[in-house]
Protein backbone atom coordinates (compact mmCIF):
# COMPACT_ATOMS: atom_id res chain seq x y z
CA UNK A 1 65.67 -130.00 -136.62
CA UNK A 2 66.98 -130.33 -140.28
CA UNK A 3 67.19 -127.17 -141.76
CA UNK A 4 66.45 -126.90 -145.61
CA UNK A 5 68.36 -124.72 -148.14
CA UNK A 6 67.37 -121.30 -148.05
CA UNK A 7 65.66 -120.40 -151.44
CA UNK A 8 66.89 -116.86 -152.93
CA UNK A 9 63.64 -114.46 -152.30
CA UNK A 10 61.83 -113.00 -155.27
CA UNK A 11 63.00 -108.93 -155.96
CA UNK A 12 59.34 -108.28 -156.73
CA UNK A 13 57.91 -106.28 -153.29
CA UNK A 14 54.15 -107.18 -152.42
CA UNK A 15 51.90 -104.74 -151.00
CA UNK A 16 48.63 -107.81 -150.85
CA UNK A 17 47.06 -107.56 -147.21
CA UNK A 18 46.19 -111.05 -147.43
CA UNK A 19 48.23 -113.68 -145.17
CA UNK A 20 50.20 -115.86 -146.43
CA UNK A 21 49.40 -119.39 -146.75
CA UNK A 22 51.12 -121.83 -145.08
CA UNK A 23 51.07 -124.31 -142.42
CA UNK A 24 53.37 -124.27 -138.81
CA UNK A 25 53.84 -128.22 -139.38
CA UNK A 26 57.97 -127.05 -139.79
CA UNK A 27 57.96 -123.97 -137.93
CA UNK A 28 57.94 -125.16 -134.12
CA UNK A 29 60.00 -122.47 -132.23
CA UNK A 30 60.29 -118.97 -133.69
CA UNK A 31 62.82 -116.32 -132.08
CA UNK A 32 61.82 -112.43 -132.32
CA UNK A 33 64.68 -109.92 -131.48
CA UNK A 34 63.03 -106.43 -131.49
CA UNK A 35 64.74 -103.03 -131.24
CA UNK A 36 62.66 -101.94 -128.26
CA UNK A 37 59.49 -102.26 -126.67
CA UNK A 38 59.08 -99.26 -124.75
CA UNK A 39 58.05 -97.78 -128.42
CA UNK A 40 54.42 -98.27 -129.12
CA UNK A 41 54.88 -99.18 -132.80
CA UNK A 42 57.23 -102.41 -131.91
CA UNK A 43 54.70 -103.61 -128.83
CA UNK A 44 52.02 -103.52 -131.24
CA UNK A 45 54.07 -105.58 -133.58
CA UNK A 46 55.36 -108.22 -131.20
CA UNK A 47 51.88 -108.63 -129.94
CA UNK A 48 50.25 -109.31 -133.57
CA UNK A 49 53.56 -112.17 -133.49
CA UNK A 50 52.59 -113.53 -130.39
CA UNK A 51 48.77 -114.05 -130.95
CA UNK A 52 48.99 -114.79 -134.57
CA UNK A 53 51.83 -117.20 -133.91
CA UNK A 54 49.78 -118.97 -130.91
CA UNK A 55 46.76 -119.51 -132.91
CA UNK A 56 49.04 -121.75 -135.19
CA UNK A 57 51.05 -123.62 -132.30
CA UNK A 58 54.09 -121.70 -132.95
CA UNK A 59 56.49 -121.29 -129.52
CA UNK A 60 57.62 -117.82 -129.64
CA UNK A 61 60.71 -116.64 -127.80
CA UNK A 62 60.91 -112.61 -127.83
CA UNK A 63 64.04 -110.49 -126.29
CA UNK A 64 64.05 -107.08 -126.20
CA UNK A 65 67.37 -105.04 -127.00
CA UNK A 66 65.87 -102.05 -125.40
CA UNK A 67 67.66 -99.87 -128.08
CA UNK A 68 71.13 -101.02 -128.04
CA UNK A 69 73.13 -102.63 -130.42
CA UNK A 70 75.20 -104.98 -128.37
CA UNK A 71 73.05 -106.30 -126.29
CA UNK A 72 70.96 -107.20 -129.48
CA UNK A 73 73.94 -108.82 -131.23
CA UNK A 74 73.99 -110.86 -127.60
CA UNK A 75 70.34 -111.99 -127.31
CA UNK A 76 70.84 -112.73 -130.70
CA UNK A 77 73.23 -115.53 -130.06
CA UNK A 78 71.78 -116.63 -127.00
CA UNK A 79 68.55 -117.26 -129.69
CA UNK A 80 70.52 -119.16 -131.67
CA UNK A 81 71.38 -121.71 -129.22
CA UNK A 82 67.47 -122.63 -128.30
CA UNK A 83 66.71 -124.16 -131.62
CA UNK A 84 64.91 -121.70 -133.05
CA UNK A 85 63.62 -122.58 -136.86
CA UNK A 86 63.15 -118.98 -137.75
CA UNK A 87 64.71 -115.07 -136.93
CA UNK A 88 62.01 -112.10 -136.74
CA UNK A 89 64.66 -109.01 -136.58
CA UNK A 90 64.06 -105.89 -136.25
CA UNK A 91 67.57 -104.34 -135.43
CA UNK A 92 68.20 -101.83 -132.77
CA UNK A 93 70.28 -99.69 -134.63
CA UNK A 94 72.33 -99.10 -137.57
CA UNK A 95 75.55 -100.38 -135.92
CA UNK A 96 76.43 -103.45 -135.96
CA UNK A 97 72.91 -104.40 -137.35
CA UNK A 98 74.38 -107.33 -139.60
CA UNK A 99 75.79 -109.17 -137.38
CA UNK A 100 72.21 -111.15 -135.78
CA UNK A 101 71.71 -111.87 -139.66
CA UNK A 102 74.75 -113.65 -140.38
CA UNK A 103 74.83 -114.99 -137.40
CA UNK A 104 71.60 -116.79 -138.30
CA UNK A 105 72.68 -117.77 -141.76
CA UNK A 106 75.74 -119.51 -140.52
CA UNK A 107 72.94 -121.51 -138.91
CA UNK A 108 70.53 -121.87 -142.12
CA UNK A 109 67.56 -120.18 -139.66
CA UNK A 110 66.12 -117.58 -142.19
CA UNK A 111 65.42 -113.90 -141.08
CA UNK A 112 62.57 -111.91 -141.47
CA UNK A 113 62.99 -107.88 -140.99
CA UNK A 114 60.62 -105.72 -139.86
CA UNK A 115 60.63 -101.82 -140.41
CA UNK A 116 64.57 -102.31 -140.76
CA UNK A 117 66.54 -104.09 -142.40
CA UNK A 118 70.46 -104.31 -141.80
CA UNK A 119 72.24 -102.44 -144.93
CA UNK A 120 74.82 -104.91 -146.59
CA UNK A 121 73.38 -107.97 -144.61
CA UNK A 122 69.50 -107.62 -145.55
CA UNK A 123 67.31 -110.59 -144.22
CA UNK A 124 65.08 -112.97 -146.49
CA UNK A 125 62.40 -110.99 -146.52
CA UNK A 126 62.01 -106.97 -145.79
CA UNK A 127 58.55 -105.99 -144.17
CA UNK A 128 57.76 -102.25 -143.90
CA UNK A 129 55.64 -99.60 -144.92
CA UNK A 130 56.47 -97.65 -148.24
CA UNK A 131 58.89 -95.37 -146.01
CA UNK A 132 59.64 -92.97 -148.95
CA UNK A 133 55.94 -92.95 -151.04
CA UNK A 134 53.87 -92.68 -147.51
CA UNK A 135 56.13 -89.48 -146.30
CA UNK A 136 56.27 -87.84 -149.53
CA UNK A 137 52.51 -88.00 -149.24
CA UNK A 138 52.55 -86.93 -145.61
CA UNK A 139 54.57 -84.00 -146.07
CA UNK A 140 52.87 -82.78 -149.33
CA UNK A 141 50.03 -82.69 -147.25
CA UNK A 142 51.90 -80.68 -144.64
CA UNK A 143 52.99 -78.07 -147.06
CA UNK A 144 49.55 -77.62 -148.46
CA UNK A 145 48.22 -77.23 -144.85
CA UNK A 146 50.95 -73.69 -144.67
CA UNK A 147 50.38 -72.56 -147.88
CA UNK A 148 53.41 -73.92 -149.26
CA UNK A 149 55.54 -71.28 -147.59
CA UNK A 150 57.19 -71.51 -144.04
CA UNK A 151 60.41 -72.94 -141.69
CA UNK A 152 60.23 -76.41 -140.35
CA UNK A 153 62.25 -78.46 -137.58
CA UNK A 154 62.50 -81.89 -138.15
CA UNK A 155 63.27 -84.19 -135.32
CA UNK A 156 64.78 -87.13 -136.64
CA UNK A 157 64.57 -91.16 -135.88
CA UNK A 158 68.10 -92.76 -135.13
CA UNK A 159 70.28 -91.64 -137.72
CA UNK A 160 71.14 -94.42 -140.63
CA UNK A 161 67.88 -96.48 -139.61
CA UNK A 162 66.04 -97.60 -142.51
CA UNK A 163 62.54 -95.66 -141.68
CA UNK A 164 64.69 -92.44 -140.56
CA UNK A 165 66.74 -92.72 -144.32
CA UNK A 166 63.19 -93.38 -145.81
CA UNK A 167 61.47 -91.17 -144.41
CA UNK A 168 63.93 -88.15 -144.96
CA UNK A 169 64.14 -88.79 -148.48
CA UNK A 170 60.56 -88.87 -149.21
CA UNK A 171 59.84 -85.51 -147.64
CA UNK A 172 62.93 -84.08 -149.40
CA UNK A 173 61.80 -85.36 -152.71
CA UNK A 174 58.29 -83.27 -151.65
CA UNK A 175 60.15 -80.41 -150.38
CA UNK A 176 61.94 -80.12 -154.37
CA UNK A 177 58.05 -78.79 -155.14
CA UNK A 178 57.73 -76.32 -152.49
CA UNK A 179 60.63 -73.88 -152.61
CA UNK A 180 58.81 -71.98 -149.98
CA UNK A 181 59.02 -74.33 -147.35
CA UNK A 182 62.86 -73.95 -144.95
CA UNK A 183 64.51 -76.34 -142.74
CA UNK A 184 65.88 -73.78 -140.26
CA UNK A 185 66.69 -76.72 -137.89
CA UNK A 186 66.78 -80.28 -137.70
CA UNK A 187 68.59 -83.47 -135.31
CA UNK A 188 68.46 -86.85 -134.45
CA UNK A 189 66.93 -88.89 -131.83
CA UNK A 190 68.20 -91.81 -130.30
CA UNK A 191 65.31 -93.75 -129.44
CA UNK A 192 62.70 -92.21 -131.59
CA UNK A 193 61.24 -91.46 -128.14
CA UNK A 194 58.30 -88.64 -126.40
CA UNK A 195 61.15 -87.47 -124.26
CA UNK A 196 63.28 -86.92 -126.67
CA UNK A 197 60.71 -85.41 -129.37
CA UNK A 198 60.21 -82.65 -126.16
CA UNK A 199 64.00 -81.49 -125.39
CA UNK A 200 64.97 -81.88 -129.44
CA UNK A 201 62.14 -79.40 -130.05
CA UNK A 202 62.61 -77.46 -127.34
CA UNK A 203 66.02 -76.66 -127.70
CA UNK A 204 65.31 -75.79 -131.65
CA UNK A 205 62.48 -73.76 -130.76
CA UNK A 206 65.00 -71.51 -128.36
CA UNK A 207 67.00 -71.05 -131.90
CA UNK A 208 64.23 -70.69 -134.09
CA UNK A 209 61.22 -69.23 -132.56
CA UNK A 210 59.42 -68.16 -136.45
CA UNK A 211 59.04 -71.66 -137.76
CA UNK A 212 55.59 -72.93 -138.53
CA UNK A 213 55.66 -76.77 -138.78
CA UNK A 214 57.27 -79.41 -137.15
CA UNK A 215 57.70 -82.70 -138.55
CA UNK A 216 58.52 -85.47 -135.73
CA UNK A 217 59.71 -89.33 -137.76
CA UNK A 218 57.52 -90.91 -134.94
CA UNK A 219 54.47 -90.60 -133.28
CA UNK A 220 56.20 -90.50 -130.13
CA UNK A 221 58.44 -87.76 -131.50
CA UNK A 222 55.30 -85.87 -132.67
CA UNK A 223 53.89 -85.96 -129.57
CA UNK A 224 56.86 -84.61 -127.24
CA UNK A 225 57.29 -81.82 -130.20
CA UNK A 226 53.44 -81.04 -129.59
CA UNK A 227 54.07 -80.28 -125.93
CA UNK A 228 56.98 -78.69 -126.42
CA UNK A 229 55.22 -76.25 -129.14
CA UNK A 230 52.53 -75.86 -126.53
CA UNK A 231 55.25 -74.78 -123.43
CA UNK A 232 56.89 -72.59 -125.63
CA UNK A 233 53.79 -70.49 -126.35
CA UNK A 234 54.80 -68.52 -129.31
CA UNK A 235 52.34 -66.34 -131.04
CA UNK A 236 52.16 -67.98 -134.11
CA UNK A 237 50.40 -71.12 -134.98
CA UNK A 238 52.94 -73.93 -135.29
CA UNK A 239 51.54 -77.47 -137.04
CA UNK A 240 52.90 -81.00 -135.55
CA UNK A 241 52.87 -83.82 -137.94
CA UNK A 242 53.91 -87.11 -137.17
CA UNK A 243 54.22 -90.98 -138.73
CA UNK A 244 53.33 -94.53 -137.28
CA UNK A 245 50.27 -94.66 -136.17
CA UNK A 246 50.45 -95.09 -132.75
CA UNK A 247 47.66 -96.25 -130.95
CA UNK A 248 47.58 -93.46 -128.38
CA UNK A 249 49.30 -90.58 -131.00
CA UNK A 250 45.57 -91.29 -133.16
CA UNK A 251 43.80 -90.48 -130.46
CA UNK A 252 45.76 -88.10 -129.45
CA UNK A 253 45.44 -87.28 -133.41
CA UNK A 254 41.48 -87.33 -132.64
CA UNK A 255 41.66 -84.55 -129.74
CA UNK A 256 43.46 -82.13 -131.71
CA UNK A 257 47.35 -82.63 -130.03
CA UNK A 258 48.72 -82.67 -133.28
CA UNK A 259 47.88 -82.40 -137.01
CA UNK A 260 48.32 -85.16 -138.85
CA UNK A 261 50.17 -88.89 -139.11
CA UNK A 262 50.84 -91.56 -141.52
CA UNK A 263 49.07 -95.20 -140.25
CA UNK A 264 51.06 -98.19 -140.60
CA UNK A 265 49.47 -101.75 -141.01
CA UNK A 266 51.10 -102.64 -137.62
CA UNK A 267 49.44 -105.43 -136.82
CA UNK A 268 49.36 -106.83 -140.01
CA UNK A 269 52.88 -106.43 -140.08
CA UNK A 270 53.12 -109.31 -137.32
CA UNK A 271 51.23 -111.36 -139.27
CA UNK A 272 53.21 -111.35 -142.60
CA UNK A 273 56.28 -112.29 -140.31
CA UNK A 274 54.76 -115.27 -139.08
CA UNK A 275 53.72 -116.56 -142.62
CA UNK A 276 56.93 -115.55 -144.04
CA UNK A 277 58.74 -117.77 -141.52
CA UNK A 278 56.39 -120.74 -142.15
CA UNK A 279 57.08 -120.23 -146.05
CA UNK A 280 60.78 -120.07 -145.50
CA UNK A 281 61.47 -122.65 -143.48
CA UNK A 282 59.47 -125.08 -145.84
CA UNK A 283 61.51 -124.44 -148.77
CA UNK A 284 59.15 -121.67 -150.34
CA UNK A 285 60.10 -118.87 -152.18
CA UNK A 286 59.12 -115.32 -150.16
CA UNK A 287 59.29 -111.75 -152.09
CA UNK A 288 62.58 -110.28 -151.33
CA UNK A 289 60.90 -106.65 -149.91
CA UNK A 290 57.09 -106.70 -148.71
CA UNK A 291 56.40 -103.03 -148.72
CA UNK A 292 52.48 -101.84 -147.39
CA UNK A 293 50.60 -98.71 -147.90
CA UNK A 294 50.29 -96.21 -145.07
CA UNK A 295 47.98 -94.17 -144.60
CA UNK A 296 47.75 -90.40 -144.54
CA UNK A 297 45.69 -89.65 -141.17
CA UNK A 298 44.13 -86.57 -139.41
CA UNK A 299 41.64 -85.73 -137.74
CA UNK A 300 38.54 -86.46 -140.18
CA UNK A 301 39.69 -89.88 -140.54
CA UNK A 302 41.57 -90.93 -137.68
CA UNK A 303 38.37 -92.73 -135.60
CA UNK A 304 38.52 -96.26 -137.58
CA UNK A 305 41.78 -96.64 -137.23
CA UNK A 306 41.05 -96.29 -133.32
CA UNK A 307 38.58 -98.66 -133.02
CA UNK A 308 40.63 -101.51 -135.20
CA UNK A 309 43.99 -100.92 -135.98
CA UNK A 310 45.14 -102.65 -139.24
C-alpha cells in the first residue's frame, strides 16, 4: 500500500470525548504492540481497539510484550513486515522504548501512543489521561481525607514510564501545600502489578509501621497494598488510594478495599486510537498530545463507572 507523507501533528492537546471522524477506506490492517495484558487497564484498552476497529472493517493484529522491552522491540519488527498501515504503541518500558517508533517511521506507518509515549522518539499522536492534573487532584483529596498531617509509602509504577513520571510529579506538586504530610518510604514496581503492590508494601510496612496512607500508581498496586495493610494489622487506620480505574479495583472501590482512585476513559482511549490512525494515514492532521480528564473516584461515586466504563 502507498504510504502518504506523514503530516507534522498539531501541539494543541484535546481533551473532546467525541470520536474522531474518519473513514477505514485507507486503514486496512492496523498493528497494536501493548506493554502487557495481564494488567487490567491495557486489556480494557486493546479490547475497545478490537471492537471499535471491527465495526469499521479494520484487521487488527495485537502482540503482547508481556512487560519486556526486547521482546517488544521484536514483535515490533515482526509487525512491520505484515503490511500494517498504522502502529498503536504502548511501550513496555522506558528502555529502549524508541526504537518500535523509528522503526515504523523508517517505514512511513504512523504511531499512535497510548498512556506512554517513548521520551526523545514520541509517536504522532500521545493519548493519555492528564497524568499530572488527575493525581494532583487525587492526592489533594488524600491529604484532606488525614487531616493534612501524616507518613505515606508510595509504591511506584516502572520507574521513567510516562504515567509513573506523571503521576509522581502531580502528587509532589500537591504535597508543596501540605507540609504535614511525610514520605517515610517509597519504591518501584516492575510491572505495576497486585503481587508486587503486596511484597513492596509489605516490606515498607516492616520499616515503617506509623504511616497512615498509602498511595499505590495502579489499581493493581492499590489493591496488593490494601491486603498487605490488612495482614499487617497495625492499630492505626491506614488509607489505600489508588489510580486507573480498574474494572475490578472500582468494585473493589465499592466494597470498601480501598479508599479512593482516579477513573481513566479506558475505553474511550481505544477508540481515539483507531480514529487517529484512520486520520493519519489519510493525510490528516492529528493533535500532537490528546490528554482526557480522569476522574476522582470513591466510594459515593464509584457505581456508574461499574455499570459502563467510559
Amino acid at each position: 500500500m502507498f504510504r502518504k507523507p506523514l503530516l507534522v501533528a498539531a501541539a494543541a492537546a484535546t481533551t473532546a470525548l467525541v470520536p474522531l471522524s474518519g473513514t477505514a477506506e485507507e486503514l486496512d490492517r492496523l498493528g497494536v504492540a501493548v506493554a502487557n495484558l495481564q494488567a487490567n487497564f491495557f486489556n480494557q484498552v486493546k479490547l475497545s481497539i478490537e471492537s471499535y476497529a471491527a465495526e469499521k472493517g479494520i484487521e487488527v493484529i495485537i502482540v503482547d510484550a508481556k512487560g519486556d522491552s526486547a521482546t517488544q522491540v521484536s514483535q515490533v519488527q515482526d509487525l512491520l513486515t505484515q503490511n500494517i498501515d498504522a502502529l498503536i504503541y504502548i511501550p513496555a518500558g522506558a528502555a529502549a522504548a524508541t526504537v518500535p517508533t523509528r522503526l515504523a517511521r523508517a517505514q512511513g506507518i504512523p504511531v499512535i501512543n497510548i498512556d506512554r509515549n517513548a521520551d526523545g522518539e514520541p509517536g504522532d499522536t500521545f493519548i493519555a489521561s492528564d497524568s499530572v492534573a488527575s493525581a494532583n487532584e487525587l492526592c489533594n483529596y488524600m491529604f484532606e481525607q488525614v487531616g493534612g498531617e501524616g507518613k505515606m509509602l508510595i509504591v511506584h509504577g516502572q520507574k521513567g514510564t510516562t504515567p509513573e513520571v506523571d503521576r509522581s510529579k502531580g502528587c509532589t506538586d500537591a504535597m508543596a501545600n501540605f507540609p504535614g504530610i511525610e514520605v517515610v518510604g517509597e519504591q518501584y514496581s516492575q510491572i505495576w502489578s497486585q503481587d508486587e503492590g503486596f511484597n513492596i508494601t509489605q516490606n515498607m510496612l516492616q520499616a515503617h509501621s506509623d504511616v497512615t496512607l498509602v498511595w499505590g500508581q495502579a489499581d493493581a498496586l492499590a489493591l496488593g497494598a490494601a491486603q498487605a495493610v490488612k495482614v499487617a494489622n497495625l492499630p492505626q487506620e491506614i488509607k489505600v488510594f489508588g489510580f486507573d480505574g480498574d474494572t475490578a479495583a472500582l468494585e473493589a472501590l465499592r466494597d470498601g478495599v480501598f479508599d479512593a482512585t482516579s477513573t481513566q476513559r479506558t475505553r474511550y482511549f481505544g477508540e481515539l486510537a483507531v480514529d487517529s490512525a484512520i486520520k493519519l494515514v489519510a493525510g490528516e492532521e492529528v493533535p500532537a498530545e490528546q490528554l482526557l480528564p480522569a476522574t476522582l473516584t470513591t466510594k459515593e461515586n464509584v457505581e456508574p463507572f461499574i455499570e459502563n466504563h467510559p
